[in-house]
C-alpha atoms as a PDB file:
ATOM      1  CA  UNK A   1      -4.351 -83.877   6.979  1.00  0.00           C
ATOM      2  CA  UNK A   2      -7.796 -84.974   5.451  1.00  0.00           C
ATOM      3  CA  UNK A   3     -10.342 -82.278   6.122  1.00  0.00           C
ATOM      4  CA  UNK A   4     -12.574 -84.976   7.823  1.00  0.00           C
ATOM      5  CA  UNK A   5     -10.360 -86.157  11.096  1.00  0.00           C
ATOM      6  CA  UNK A   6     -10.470 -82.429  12.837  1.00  0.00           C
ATOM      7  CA  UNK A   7     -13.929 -82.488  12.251  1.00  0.00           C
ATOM      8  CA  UNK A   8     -14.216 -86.344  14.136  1.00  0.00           C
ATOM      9  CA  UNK A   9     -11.591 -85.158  16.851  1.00  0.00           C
ATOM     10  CA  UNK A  10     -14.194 -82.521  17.588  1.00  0.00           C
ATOM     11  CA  UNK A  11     -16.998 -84.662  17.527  1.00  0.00           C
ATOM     12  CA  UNK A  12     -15.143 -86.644  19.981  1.00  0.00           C
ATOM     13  CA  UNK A  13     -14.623 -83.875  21.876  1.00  0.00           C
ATOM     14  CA  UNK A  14     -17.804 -82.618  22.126  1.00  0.00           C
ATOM     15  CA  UNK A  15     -19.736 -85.854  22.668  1.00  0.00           C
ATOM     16  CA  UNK A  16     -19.902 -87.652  26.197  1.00  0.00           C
ATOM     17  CA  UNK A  17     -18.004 -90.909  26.650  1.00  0.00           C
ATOM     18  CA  UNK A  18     -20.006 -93.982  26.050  1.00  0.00           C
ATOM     19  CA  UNK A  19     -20.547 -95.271  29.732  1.00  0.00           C
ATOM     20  CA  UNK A  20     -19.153 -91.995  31.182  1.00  0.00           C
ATOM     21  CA  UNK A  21     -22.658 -90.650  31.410  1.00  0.00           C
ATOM     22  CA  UNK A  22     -23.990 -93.184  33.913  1.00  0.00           C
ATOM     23  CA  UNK A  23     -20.101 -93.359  35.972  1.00  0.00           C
ATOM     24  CA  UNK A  24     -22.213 -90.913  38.637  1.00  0.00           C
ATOM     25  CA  UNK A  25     -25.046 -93.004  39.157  1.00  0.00           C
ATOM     26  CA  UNK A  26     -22.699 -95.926  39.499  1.00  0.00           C
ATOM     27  CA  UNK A  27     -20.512 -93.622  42.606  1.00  0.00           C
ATOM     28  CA  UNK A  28     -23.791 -92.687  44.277  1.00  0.00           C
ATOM     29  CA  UNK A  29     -24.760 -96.407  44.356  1.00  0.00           C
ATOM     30  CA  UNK A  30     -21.450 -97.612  45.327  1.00  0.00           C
ATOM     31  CA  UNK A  31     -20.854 -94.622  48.014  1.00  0.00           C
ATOM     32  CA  UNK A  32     -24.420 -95.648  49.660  1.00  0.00           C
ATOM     33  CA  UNK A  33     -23.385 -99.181  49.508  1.00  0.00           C
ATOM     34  CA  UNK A  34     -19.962 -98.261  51.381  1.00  0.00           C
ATOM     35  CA  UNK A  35     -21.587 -96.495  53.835  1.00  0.00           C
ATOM     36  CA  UNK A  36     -24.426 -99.170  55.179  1.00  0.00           C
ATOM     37  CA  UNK A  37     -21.464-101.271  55.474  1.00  0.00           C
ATOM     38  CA  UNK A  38     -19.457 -98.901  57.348  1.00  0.00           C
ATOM     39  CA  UNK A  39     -22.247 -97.349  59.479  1.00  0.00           C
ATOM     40  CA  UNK A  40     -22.917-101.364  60.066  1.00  0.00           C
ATOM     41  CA  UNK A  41     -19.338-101.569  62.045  1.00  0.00           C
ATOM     42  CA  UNK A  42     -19.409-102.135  65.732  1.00  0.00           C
ATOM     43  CA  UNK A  43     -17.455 -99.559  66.420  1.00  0.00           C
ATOM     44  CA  UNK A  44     -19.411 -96.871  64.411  1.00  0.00           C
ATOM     45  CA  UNK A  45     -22.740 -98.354  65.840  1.00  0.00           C
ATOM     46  CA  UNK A  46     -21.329 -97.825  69.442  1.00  0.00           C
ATOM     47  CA  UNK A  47     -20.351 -94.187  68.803  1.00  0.00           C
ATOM     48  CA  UNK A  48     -24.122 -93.625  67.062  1.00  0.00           C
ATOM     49  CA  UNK A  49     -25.692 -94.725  69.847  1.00  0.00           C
ATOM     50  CA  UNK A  50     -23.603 -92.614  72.183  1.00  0.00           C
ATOM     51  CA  UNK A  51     -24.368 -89.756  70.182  1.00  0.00           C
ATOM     52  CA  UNK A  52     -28.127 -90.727  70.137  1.00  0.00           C
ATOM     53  CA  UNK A  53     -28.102 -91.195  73.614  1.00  0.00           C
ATOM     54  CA  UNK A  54     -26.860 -87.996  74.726  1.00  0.00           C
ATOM     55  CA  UNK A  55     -28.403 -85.093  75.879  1.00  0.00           C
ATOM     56  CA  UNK A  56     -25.974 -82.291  76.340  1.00  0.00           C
ATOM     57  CA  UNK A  57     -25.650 -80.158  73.091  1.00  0.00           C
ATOM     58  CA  UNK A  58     -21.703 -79.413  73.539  1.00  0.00           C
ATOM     59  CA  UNK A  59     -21.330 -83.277  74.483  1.00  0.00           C
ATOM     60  CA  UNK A  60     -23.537 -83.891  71.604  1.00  0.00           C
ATOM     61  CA  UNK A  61     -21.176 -82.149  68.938  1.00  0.00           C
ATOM     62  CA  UNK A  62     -18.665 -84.150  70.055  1.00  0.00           C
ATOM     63  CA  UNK A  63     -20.149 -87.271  69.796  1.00  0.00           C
ATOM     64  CA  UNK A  64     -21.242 -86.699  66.370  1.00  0.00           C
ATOM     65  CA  UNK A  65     -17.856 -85.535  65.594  1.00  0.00           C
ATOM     66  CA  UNK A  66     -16.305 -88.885  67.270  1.00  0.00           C
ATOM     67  CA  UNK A  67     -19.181 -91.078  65.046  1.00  0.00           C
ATOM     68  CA  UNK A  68     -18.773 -89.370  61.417  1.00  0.00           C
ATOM     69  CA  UNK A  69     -14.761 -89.522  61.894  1.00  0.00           C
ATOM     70  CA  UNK A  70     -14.999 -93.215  62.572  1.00  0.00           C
ATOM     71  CA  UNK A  71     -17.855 -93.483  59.806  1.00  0.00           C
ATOM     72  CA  UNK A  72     -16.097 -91.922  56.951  1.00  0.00           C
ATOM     73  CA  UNK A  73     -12.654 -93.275  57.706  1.00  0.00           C
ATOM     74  CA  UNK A  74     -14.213 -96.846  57.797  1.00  0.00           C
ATOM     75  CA  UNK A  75     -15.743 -95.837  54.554  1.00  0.00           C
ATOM     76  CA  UNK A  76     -12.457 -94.813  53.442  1.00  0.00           C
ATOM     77  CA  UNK A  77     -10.822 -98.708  54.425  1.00  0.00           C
ATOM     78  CA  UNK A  78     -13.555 -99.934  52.506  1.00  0.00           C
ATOM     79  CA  UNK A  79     -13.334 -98.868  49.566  1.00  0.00           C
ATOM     80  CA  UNK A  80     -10.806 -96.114  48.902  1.00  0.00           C
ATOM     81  CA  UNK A  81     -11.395 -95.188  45.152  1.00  0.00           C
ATOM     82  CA  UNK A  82     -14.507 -93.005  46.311  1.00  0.00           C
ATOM     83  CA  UNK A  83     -11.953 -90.818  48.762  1.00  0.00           C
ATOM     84  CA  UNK A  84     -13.154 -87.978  46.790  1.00  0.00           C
ATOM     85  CA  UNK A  85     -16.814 -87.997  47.267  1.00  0.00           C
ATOM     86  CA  UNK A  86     -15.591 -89.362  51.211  1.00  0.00           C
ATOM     87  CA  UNK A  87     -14.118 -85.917  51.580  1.00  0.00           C
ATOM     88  CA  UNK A  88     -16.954 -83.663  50.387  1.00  0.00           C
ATOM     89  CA  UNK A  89     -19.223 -85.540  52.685  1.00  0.00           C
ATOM     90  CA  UNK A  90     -17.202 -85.708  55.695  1.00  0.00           C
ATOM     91  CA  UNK A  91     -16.822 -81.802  55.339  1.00  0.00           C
ATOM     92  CA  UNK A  92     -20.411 -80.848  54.971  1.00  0.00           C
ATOM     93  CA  UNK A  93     -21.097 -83.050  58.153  1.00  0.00           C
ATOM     94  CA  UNK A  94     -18.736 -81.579  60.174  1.00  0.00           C
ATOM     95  CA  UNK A  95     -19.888 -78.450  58.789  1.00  0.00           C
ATOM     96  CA  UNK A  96     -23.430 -79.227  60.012  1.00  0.00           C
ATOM     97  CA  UNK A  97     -22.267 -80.618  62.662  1.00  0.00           C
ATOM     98  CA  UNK A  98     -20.381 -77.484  63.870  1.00  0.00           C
ATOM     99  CA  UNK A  99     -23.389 -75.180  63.338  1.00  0.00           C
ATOM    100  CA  UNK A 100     -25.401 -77.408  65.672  1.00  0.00           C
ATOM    101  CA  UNK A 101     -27.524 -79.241  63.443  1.00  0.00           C
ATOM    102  CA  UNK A 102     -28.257 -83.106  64.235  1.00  0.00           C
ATOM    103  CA  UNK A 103     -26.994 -85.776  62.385  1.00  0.00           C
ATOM    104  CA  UNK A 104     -29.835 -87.762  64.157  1.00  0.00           C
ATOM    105  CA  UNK A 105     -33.454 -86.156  64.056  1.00  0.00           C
END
């Protein structure tokens, strides 16, 4: 083996992939995208506004639980190659959700 093709496997190793570097950017955009639409859903609007509209803190929590369940699995019908990213938000939102924090300020 020529001594030169280990050194350009490494190179290629150690280099990012061309258009790999912006592939986050791209997610972020599409996930926000995603979720306008989904949040946009008549369903989803009539559980925000139920949560928004109530006062109770218990009755609250569920509310928001009821919304972001409906939210993220709409998100999920939508487009379901960002299931992924879906997941880690769904589970810091419940998370907040569970320690009482609003969704809606």
């Amino acid at each position: 083996m020529p001594e030169s093709e280990p050194d350009a496997a490494i190179a290629t190793l150690i280099q990012p992939a061309r258009g790999k570097q912006h592939e986050p950017d791209a997610e972020k955009a599409r996930y926000r995208e995603v979720r306008e639409k989904a949040a946009n859903n008549p369903e989803v609007v009539q559980l925000r506004e139920k949560m928004a509209n109530t006062s109770d803190p218990e009755a609250r929590k569920v509310a928001a639980m009821s919304y972001s369940e409906a939210l993220f699995a709409n998100m999920r019908k939508l487009d379901s190659s960002l299931s992924e990213r879906i997941d880690r938000m769904e589970g810091a939102t419940k998370r907040r959700i569970e320690a009482g924090k609003p969704l809606i300020e």
